[in-house]
Protein backbone atom coordinates (compact mmCIF):
# COMPACT_ATOMS: atom_id res chain seq x y z
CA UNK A 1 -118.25 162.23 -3.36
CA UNK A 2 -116.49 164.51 -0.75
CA UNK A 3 -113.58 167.19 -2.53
CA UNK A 4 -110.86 168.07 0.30
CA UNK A 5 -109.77 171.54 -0.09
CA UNK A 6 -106.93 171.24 2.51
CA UNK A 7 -105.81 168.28 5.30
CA UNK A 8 -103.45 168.06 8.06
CA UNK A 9 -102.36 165.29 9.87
CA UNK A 10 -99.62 165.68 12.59
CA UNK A 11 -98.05 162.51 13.87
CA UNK A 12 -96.29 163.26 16.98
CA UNK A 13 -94.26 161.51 20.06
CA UNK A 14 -96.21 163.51 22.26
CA UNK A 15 -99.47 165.44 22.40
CA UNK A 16 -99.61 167.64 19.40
CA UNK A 17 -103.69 168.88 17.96
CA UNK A 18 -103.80 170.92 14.49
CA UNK A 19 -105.57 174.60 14.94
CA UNK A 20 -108.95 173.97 13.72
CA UNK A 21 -109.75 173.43 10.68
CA UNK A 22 -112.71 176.26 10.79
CA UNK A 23 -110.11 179.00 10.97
CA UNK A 24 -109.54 180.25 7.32
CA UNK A 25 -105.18 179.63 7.71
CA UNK A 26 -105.54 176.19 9.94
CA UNK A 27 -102.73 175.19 7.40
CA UNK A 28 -100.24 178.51 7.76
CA UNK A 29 -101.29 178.35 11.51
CA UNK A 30 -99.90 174.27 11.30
CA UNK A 31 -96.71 174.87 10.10
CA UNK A 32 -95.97 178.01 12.94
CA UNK A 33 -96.95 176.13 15.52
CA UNK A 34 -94.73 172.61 14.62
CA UNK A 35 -91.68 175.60 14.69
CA UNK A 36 -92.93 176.45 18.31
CA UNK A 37 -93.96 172.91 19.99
CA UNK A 38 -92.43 170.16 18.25
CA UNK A 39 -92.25 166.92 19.69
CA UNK A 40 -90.81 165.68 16.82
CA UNK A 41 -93.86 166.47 15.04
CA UNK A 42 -94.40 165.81 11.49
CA UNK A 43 -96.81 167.50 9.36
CA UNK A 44 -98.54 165.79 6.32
CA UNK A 45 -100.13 168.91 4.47
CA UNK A 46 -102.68 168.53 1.10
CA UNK A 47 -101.99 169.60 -1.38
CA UNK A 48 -99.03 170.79 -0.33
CA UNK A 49 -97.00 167.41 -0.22
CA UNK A 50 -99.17 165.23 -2.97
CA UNK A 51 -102.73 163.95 -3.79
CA UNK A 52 -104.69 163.50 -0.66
CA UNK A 53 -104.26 159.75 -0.81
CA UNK A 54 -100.60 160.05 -0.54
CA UNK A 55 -100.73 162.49 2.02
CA UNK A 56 -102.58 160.29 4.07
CA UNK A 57 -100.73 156.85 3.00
CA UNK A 58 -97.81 158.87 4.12
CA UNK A 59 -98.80 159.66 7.08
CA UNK A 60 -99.90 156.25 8.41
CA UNK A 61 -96.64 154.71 7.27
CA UNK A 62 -94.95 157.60 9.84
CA UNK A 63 -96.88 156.40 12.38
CA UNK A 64 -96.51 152.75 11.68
CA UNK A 65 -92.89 153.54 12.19
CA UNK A 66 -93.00 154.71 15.56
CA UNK A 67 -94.96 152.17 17.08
């Protein structure tokens, strides 16, 4: 069974990439850049905003809604 530490998923209406996850603040690093480039980017951050599965329910359900 895999434990998550930390996940972000960025859905975007343009090109948008998360830092890497390899860099120790990926998730501080996130949340500066969506204040910098934003293409109406939306972050979906665990644990910040839920359990993991809601974070990532979440997220598809923001996508869904801009297709």
């Amino acid at each position: 069974m895999i434990e998550w530490e930390s996940l972000v998923i960025a859905i975007s209406d343009d090109v948008w990439t998360v830092p890497s996850p390899f860099a120790k603040n990926y998730v501080d690093k996130s949340k500066k850049k969506v204040d910098k480039v934003n293409y109406n980017t939306k972050l979906f951050v665990f644990p910040d905003d839920g359990e993991f599965e809601e974070v990532v329910v979440n997220a598809i359900e923001e996508a869904r809604k801009r297709i």
